[in-house]
Protein backbone atom coordinates (compact mmCIF):
# COMPACT_ATOMS: atom_id res chain seq x y z
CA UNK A 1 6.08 -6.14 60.62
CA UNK A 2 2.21 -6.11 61.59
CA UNK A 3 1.96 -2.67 61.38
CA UNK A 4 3.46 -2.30 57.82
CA UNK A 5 1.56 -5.17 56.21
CA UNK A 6 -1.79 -3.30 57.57
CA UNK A 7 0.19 -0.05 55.77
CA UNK A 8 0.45 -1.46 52.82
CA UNK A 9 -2.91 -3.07 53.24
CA UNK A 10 -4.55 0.07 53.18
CA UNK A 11 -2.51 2.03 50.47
CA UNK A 12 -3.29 -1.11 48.25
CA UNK A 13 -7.58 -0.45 49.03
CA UNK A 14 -6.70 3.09 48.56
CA UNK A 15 -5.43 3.07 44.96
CA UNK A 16 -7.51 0.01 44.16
CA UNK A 17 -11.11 1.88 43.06
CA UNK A 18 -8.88 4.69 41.05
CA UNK A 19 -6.69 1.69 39.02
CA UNK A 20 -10.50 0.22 38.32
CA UNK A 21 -12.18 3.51 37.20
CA UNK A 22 -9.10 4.22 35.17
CA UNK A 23 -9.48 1.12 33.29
CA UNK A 24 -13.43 1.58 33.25
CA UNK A 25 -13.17 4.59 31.21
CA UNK A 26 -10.40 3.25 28.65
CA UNK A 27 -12.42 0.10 27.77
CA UNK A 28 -15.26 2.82 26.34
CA UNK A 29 -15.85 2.27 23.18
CA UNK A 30 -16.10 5.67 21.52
CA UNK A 31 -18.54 6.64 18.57
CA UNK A 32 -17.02 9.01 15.71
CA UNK A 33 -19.16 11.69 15.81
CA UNK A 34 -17.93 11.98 19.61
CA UNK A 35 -14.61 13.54 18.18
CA UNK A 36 -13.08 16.61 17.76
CA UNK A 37 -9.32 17.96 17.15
CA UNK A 38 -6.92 20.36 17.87
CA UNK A 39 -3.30 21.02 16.49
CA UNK A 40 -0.69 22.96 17.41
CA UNK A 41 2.62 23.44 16.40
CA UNK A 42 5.95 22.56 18.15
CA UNK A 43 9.26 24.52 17.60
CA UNK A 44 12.57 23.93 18.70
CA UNK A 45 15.12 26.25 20.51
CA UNK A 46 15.61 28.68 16.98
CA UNK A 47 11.82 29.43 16.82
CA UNK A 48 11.62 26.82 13.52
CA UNK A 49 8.86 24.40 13.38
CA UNK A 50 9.48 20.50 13.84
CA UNK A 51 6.26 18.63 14.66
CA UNK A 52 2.21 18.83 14.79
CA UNK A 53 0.59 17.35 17.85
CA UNK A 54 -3.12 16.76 17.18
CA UNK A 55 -5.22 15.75 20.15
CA UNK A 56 -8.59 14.26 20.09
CA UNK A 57 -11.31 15.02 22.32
CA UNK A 58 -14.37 13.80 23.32
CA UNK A 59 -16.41 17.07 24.88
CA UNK A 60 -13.34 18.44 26.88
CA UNK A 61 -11.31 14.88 27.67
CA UNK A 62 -8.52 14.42 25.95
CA UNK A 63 -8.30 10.91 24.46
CA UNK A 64 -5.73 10.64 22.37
CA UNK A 65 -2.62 12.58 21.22
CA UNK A 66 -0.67 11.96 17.89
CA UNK A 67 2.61 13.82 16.78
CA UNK A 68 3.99 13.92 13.56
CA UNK A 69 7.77 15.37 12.69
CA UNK A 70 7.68 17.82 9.62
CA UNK A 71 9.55 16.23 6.29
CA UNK A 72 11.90 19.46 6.87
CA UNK A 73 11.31 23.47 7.42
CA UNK A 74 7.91 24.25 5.39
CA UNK A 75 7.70 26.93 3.13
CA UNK A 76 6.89 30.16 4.53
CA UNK A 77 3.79 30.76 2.24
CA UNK A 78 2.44 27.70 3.67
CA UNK A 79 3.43 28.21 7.53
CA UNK A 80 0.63 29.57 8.41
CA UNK A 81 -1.75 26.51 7.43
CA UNK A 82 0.67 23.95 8.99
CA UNK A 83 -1.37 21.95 11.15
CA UNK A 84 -4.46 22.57 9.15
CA UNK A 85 -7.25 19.24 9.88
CA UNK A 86 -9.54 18.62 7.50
CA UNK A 87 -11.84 15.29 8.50
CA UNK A 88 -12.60 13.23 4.53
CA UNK A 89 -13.05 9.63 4.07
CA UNK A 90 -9.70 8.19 2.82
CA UNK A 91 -9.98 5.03 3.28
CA UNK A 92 -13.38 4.51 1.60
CA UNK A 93 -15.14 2.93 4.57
CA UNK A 94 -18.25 5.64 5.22
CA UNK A 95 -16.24 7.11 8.48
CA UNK A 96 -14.71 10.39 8.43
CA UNK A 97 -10.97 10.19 9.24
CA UNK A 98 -8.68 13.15 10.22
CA UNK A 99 -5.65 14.55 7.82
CA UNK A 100 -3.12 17.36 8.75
CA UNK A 101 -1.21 19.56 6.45
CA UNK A 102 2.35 19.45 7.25
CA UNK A 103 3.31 22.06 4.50
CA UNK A 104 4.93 23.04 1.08
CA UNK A 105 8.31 22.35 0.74
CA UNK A 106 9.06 23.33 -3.12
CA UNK A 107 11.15 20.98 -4.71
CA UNK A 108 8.32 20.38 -7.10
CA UNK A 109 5.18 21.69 -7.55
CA UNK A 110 3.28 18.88 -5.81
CA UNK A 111 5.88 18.91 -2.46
CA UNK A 112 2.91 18.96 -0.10
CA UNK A 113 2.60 16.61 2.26
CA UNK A 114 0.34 15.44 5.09
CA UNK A 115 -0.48 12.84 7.91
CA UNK A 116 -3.89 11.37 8.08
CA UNK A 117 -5.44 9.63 11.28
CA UNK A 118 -7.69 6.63 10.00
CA UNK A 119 -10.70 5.73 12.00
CA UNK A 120 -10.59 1.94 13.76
CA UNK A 121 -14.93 1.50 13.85
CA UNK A 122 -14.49 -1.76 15.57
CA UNK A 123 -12.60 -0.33 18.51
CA UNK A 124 -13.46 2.93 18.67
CA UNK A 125 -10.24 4.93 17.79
CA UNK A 126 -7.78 6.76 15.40
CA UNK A 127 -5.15 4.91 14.23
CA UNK A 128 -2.20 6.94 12.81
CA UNK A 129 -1.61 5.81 9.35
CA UNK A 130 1.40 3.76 8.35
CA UNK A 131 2.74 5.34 4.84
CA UNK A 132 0.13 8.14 4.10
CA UNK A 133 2.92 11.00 5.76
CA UNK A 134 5.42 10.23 2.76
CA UNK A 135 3.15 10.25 -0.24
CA UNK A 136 3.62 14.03 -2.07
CA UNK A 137 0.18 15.44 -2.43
CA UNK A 138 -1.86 12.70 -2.09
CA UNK A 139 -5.38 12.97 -4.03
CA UNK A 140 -8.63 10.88 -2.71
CA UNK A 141 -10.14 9.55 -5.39
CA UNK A 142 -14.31 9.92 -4.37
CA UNK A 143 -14.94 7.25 -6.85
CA UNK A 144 -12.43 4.23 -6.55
CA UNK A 145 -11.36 5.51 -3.01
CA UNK A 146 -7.67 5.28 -4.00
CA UNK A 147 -5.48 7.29 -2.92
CA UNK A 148 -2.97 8.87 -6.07
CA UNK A 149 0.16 10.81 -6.62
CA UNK A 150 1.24 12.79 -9.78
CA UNK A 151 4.77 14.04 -10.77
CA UNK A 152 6.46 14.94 -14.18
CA UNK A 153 8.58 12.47 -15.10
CA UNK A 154 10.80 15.06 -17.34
CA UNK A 155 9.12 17.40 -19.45
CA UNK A 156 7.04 15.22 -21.78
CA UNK A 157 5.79 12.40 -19.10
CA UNK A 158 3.40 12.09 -16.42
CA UNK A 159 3.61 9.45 -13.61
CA UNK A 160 0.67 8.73 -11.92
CA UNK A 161 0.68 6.35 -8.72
CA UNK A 162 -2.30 4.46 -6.80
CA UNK A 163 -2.65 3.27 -3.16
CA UNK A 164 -4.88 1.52 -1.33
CA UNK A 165 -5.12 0.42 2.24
CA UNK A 166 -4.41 -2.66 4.31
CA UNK A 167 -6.14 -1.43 7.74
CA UNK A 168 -4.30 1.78 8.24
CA UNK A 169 -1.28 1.23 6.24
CA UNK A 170 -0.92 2.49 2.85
CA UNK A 171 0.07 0.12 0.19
CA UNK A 172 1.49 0.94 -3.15
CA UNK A 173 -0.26 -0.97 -6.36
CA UNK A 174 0.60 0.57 -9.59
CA UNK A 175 1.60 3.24 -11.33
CA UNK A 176 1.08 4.89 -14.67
CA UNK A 177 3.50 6.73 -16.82
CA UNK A 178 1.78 8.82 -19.37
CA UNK A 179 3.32 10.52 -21.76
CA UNK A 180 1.75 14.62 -21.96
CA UNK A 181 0.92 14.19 -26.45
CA UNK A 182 -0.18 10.78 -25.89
CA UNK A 183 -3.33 10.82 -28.16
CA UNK A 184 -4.48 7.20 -26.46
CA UNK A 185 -3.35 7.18 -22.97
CA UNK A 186 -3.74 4.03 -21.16
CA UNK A 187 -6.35 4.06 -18.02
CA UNK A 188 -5.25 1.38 -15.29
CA UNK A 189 -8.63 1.56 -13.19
CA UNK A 190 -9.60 -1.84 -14.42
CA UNK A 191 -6.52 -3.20 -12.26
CA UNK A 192 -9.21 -2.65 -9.13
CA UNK A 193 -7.28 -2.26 -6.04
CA UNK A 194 -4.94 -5.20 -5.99
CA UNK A 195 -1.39 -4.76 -5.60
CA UNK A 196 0.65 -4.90 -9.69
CA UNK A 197 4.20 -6.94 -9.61
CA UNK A 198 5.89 -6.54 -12.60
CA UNK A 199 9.60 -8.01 -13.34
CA UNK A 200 11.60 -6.93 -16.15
CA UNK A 201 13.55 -9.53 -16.75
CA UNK A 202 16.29 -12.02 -18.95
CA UNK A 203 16.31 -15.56 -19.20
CA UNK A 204 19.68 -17.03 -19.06
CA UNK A 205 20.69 -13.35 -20.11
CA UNK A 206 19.41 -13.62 -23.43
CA UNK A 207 15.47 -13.79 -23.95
CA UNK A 208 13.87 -10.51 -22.53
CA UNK A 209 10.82 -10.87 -20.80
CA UNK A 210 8.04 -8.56 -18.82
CA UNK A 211 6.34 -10.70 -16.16
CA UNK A 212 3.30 -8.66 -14.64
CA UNK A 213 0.28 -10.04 -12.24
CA UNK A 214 -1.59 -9.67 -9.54
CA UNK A 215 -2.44 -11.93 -6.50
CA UNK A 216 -6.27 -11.90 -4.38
CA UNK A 217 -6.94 -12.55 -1.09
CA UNK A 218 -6.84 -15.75 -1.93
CA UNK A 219 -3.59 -16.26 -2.60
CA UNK A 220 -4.05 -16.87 -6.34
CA UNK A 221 -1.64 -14.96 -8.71
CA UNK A 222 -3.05 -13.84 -12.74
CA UNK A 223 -1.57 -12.46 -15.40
CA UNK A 224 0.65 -12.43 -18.17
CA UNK A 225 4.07 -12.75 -19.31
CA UNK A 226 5.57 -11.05 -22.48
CA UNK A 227 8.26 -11.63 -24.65
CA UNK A 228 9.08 -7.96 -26.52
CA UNK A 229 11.42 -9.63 -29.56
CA UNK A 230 9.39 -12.28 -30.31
CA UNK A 231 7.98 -12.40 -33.87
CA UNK A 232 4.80 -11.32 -32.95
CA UNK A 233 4.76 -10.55 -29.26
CA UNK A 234 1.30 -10.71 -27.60
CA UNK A 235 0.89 -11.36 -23.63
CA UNK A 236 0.53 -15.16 -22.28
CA UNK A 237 -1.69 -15.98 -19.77
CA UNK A 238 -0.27 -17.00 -16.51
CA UNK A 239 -1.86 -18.55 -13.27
CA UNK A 240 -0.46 -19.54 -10.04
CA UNK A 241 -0.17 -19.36 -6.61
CA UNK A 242 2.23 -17.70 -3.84
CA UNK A 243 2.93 -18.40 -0.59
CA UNK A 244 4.55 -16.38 2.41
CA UNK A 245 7.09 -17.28 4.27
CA UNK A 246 9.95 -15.70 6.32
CA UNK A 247 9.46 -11.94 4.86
CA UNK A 248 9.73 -13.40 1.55
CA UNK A 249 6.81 -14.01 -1.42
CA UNK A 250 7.15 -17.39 -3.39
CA UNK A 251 5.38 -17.45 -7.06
CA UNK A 252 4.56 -20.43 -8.71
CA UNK A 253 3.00 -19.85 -12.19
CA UNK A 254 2.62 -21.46 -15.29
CA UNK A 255 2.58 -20.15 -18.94
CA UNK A 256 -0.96 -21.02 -20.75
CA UNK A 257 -1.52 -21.54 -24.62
CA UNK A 258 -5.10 -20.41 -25.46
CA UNK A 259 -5.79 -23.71 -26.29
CA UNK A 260 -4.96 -24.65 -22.11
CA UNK A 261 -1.59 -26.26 -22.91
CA UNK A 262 1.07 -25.28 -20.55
CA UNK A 263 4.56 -24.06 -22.39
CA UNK A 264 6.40 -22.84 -19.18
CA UNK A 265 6.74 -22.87 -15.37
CA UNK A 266 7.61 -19.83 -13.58
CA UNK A 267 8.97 -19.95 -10.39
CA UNK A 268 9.95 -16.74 -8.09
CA UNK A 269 11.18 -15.75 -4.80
CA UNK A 270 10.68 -11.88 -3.98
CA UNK A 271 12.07 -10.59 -0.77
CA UNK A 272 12.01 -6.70 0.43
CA UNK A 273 15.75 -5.85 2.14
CA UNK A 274 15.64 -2.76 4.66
CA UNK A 275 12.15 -1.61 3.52
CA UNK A 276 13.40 -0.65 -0.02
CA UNK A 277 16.13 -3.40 -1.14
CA UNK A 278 14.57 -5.57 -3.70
CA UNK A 279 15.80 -9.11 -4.00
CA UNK A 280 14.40 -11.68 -7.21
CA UNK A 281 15.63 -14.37 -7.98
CA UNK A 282 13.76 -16.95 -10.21
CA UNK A 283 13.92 -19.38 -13.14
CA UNK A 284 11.36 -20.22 -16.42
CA UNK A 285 11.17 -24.30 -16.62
CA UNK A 286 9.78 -26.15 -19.79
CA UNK A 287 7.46 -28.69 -18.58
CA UNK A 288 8.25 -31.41 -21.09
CA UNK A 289 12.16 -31.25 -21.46
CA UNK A 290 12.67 -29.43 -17.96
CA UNK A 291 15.36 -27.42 -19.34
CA UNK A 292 16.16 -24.27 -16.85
CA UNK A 293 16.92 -20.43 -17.61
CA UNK A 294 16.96 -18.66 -14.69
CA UNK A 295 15.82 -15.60 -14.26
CA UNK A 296 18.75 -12.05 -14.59
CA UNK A 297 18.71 -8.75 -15.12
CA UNK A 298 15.75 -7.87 -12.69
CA UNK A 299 13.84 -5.06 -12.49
CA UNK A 300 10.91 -5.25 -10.11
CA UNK A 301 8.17 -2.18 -10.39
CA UNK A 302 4.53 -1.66 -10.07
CA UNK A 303 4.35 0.19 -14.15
CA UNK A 304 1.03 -1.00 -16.11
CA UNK A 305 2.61 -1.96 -19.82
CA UNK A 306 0.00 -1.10 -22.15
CA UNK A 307 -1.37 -4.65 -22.60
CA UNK A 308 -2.30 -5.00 -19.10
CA UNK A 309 -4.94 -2.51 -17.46
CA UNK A 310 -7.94 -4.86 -16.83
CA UNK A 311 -8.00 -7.07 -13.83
CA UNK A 312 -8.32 -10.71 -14.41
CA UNK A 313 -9.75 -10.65 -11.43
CA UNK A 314 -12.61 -8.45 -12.44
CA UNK A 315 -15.73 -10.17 -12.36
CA UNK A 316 -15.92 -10.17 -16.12
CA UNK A 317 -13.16 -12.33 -16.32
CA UNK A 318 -14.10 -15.12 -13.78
CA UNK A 319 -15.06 -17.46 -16.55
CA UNK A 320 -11.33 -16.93 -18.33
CA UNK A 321 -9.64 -18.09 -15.87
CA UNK A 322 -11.44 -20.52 -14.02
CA UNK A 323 -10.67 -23.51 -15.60
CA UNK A 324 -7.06 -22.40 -15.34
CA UNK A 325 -7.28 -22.00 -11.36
CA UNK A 326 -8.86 -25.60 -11.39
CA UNK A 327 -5.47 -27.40 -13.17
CA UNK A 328 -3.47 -25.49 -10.80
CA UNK A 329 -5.17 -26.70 -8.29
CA UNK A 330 -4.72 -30.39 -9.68
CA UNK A 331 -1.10 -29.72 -10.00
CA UNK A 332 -0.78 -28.60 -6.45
CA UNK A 333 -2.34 -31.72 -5.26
């Protein structure tokens, strides 16, 4: 028994300075310019290509490895630039990050797709993006830093879609169907970079409706609601709030007069199902008879109707809706 404690004793010592040195090393904090990359390209049994593994080095250490699977077989015009890294800022932040072609894949003409590796500044490292692999020929943006996505929607319309980020996963806030001999096509760059909800909507079945806004990092939600058959349609303010809780988004807004008088309350619970299943369910309320009609027919999408493409959020609009955030904030209490 003595002698295999002092055994173990001395394999324990042994090991010891090589488990401390390892750890050492990975608590470096790395600087970007430290980086550089190399891909190569995995095939299985047949010869046909499958994944990219990119490693990053700092001088000949190999730091990190990241692979990506290929949407499918790439076309052979673009097989030969499969793995391709180009290092642009996508995010916007001032630090180069890393993207890698994964091919053409011709369904369309923009079926290109890539992977991008987003630089983490505050520890040092490339985080694989969350999102950025499935967008089809994603464009940077030099200007807003968004990232955007164009297809035909048939042969007269254009669909154009924005991202943004959320650390290093993309996020999807709006898009913007165009048609091609639109002589005043709407431009939905005064949204900023917040996330669009829009709900297409009847109450009690009967009264359409369009219910579009946007919520800060603040948790307060602005916009409008719309109501297409009315005699003379126009968009209504509304303000609110939302809360999260248990994968699900809670809206509480209410419908504003220009004169400040409330007409409606707007309540809304919006859960995502299996990472694509959208659930609504909601109700209008008038605030002086408290009469219901809930909310049917829902269609949720991130489309900019015409009457919505500036941010009330924008700085120009503080002083709008102030005074609005300030009864809600009555109510609440």
């Amino acid at each position: 028994m003595r002698i295999l404690f002092h055994f173990r004793f001395m394999v324990l010592l042994f090991i010891l300075p090589l488990t401390v040195g390892a750890q050492t090393n990975g608590l470096r904090k790395y600087k970007r310019n430290e980086f550089s990359f190399k891909s190569t390209v995995m095939r299985n049994a047949e010869g046909e290509m499958t994944a990219v593994n990119v490693g990053a080095y700092v001088g000949k250490n190999l730091i990190d490895q990241f692979v990506t699977e290929l949407p499918g077989t790439p076309m052979k015009t673009t097989a030969d630039a499969v793995g391709k890294i180009s290092e642009p800022d996508v995010n916007g932040d001032g630090f180069p990050d890393v993207t890698i072609y994964l091919g053409y894949y011709g369904s369309h003409p923009n079926d290109s797709y890539y992977e991008a590796l987003i630089w983490d500044e505050e520890h040092g490292c490339f985080l694989q993006a969350d999102g950025y692999k499935d967008l089809a020929d994603p464009m940077i943006d030099e200007e807003t830093h968004l990232i955007t996505t164009n297809l035909r929607d048939g042969p007269e319309a254009r669909v154009t879609d924005y991202y943004g980020w959320q650390h290093n996963k993309i996020r999807h806030l709006r898009s913007e169907s165009v048609r091609i001999d639109d002589p005043n096509p709407i431009s939905s760059y005064g949204l900023l970079d917040l996330p669009l909800c829009r709900y297409n909507a009847k109450l009690d079945g009967r009264i359409s409706v369009i219910i579009a806004f946007q919520e800060n990092n603040d948790n307060t939600v602005a916009g409008y609601i719309y109501y297409p058959k009315a005699k003379h349609p126009a968009p209504i303010l509304i303000i609110g709030s939302v809360s999260h809780q248990n994968d699900a988004d809670y809206y509480n807004l209410s419908e504003y007069q220009s004169d400040g008088l409330i007409t409606g309350d707007i309540s809304i619970k919006h859960q995502l199902i299996d990472g694509w299943d959208h659930q609504v369910e909601g109700k209008w309320t008038n605030p002086k008879t408290r009469k219901e009609m809930k909310l049917t027919d829902v269609i949720f999408n991130r489309e900019v109707p015409r009457w919505f493409t500036k941010s009330l959020f924008a700085p120009e609009n503080s002083g709008k809706i102030d005074r609005f955030i300030k009864k809600e904030t009555i109510k609440e209490k």
